[in-house]
N, C-alpha and C. Protein backbone atom coordinates (compact mmCIF):
# COMPACT_ATOMS: atom_id res chain seq x y z
N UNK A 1 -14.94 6.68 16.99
CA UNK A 1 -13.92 7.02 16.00
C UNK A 1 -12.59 6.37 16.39
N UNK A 2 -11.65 5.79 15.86
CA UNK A 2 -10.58 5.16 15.75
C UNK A 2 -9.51 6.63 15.97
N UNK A 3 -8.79 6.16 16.50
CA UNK A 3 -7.35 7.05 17.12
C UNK A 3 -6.52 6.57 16.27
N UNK A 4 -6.03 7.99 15.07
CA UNK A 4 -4.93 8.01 14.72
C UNK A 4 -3.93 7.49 14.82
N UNK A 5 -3.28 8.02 15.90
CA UNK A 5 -1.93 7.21 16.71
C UNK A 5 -2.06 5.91 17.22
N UNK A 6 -3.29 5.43 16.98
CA UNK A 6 -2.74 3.96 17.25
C UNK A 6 -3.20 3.17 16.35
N UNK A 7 -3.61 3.57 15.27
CA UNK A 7 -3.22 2.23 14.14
C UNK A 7 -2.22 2.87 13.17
N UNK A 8 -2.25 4.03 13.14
CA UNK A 8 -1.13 4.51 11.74
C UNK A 8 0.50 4.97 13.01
N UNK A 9 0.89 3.61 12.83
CA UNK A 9 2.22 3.91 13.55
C UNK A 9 3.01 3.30 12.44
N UNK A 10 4.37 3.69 12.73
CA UNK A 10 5.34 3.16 11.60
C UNK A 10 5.45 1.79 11.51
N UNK A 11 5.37 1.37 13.13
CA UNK A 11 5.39 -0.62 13.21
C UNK A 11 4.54 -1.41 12.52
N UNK A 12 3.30 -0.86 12.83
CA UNK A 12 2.22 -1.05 12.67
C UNK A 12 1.79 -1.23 10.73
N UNK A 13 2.32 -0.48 10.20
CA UNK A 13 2.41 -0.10 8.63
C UNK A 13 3.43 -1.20 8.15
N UNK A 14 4.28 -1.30 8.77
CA UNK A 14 5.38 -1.72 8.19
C UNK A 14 5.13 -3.77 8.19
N UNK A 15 3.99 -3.61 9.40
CA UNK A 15 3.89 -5.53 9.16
C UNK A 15 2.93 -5.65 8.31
N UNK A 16 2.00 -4.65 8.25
CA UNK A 16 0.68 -4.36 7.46
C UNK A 16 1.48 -4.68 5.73
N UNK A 17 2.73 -3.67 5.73
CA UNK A 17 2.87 -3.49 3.63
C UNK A 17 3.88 -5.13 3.67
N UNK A 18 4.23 -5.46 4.73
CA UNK A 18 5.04 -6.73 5.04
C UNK A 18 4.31 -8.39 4.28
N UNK A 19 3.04 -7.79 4.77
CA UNK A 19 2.10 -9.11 5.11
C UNK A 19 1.47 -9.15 3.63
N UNK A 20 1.53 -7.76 3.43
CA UNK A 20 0.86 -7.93 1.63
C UNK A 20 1.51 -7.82 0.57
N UNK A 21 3.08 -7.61 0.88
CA UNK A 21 3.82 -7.90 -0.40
C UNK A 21 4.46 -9.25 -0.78
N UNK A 22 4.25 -10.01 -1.86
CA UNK A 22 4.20 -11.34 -2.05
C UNK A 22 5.23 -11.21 -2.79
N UNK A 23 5.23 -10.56 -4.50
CA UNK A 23 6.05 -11.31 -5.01
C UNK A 23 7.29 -10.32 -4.96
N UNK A 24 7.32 -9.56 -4.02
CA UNK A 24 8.93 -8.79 -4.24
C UNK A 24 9.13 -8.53 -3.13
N UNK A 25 10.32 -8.65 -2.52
CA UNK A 25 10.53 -8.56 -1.31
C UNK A 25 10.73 -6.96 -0.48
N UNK A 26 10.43 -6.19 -1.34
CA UNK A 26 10.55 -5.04 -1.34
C UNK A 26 9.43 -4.01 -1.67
N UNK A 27 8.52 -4.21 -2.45
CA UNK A 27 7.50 -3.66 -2.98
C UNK A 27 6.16 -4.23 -2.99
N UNK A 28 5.45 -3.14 -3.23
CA UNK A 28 4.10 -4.10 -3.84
C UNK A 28 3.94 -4.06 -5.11
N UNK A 29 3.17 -4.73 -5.74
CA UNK A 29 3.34 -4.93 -7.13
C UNK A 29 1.94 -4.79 -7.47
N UNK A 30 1.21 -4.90 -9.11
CA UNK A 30 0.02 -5.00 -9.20
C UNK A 30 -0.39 -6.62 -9.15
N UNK A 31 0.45 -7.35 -9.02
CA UNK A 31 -0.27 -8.44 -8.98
C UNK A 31 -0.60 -9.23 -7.62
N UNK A 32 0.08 -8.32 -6.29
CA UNK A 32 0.05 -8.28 -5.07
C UNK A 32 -1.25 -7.45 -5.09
N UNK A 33 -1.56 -6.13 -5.28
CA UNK A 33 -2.67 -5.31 -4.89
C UNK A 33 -3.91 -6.33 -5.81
N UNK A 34 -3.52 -6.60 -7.23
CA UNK A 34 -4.95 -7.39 -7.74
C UNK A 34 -5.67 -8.54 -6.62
N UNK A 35 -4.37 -8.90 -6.28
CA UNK A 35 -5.05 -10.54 -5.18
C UNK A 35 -5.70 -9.67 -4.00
N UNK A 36 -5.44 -8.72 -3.72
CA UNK A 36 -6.31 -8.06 -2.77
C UNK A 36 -7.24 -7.23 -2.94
N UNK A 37 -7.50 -6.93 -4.02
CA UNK A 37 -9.06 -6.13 -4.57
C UNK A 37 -10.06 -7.19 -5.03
N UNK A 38 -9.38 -7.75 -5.60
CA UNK A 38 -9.91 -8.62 -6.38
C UNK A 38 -9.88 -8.53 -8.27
N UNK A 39 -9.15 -8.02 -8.66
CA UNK A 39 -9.16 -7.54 -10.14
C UNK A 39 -8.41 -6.86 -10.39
N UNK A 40 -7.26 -6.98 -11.84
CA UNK A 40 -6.25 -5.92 -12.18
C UNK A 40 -6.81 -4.62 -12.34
N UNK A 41 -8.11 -4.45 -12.88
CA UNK A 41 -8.47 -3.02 -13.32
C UNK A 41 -8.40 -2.56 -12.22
N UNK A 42 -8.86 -2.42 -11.08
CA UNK A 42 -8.27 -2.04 -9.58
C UNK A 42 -7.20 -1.74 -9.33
N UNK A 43 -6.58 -2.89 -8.98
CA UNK A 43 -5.66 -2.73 -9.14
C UNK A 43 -4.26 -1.29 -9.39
N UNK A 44 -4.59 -1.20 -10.84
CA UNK A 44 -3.86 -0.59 -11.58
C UNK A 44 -4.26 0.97 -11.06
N UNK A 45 -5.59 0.75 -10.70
CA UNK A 45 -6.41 2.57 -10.50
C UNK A 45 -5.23 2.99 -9.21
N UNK A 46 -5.99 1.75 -7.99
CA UNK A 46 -4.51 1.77 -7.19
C UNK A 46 -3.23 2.66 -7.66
N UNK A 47 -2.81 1.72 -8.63
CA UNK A 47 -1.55 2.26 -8.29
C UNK A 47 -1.29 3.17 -9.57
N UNK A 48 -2.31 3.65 -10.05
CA UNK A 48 -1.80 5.18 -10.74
C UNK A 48 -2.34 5.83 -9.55
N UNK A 49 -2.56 5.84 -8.43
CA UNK A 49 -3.28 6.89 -7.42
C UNK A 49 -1.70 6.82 -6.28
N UNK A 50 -1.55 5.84 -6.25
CA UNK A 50 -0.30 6.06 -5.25
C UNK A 50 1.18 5.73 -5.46
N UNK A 51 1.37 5.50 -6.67
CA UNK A 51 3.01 5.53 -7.24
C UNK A 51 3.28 6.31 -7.33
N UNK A 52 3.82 7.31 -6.70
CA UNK A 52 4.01 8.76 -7.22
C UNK A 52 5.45 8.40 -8.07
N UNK A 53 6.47 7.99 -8.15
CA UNK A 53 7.25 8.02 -9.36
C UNK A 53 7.38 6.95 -10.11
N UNK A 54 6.11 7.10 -10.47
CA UNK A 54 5.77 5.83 -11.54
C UNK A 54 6.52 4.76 -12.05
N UNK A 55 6.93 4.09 -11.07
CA UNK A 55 7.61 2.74 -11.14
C UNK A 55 7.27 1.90 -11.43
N UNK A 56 6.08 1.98 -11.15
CA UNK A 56 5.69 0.41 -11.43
C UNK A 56 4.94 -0.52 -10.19
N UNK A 57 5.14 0.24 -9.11
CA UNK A 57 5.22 -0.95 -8.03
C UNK A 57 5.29 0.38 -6.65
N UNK A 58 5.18 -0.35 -5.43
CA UNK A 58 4.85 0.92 -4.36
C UNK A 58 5.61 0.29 -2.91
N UNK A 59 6.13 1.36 -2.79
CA UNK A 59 7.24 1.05 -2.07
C UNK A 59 6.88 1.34 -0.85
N UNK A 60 7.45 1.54 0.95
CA UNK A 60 7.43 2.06 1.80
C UNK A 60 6.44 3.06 1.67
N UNK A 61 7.10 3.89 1.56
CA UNK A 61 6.94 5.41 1.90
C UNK A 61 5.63 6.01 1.15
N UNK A 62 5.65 5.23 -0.18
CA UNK A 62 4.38 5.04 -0.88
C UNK A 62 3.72 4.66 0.16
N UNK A 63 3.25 3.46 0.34
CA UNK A 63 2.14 2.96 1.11
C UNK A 63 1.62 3.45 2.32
N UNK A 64 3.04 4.40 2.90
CA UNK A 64 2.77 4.87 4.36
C UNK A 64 1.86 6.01 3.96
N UNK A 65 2.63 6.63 3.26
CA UNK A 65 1.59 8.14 2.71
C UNK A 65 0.27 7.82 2.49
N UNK A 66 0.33 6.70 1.43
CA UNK A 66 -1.38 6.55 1.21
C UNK A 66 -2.40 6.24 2.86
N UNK A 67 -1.88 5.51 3.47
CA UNK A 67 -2.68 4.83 4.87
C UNK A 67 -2.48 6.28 5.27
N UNK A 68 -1.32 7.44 6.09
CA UNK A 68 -1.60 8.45 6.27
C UNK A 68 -2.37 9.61 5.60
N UNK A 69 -2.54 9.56 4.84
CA UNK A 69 -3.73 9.97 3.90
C UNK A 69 -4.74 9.79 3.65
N UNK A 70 -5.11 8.78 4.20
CA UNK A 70 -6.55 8.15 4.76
C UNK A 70 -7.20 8.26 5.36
N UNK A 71 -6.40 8.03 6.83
CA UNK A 71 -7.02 8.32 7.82
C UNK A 71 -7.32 9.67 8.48
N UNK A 72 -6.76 10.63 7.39
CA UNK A 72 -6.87 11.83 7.65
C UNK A 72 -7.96 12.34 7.49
């Protein structure tokens, strides 16, 4: 079993949502999560599951929650 504390660290998350946000320097977008599922309909499931204030797009704290929520 994989140890918590050592892949869900804040550093660790932060090069992770770094490395996969393309077209905004700030967020992820659906057309960032499509290139990584492979398909908008994905995509989009994505991110009605983890935008919690429906922006549009998934920020930090978004993404951290979801990976901490995971591995839980």
């Amino acid at each position: 079993m994989i140890d918590k504390n050592t892949v869900v660290t804040e550093d660790n998350l932060r090069m992770v949502f770094a490395h996969f946000k393309k077209s905004d320097p700030n967020y992820l977008t659906v057309s960032d999560i499509s290139e990584l599922v492979g398909g908008e309909k994905h995509a989009l499931e994505i991110m009605k599951k983890v935008d919690d204030n429906s922006d549009g797009r998934i920020d930090f704290n978004e993404f951290k929650k979801m990976m901490e929520d995971e591995t839980t």
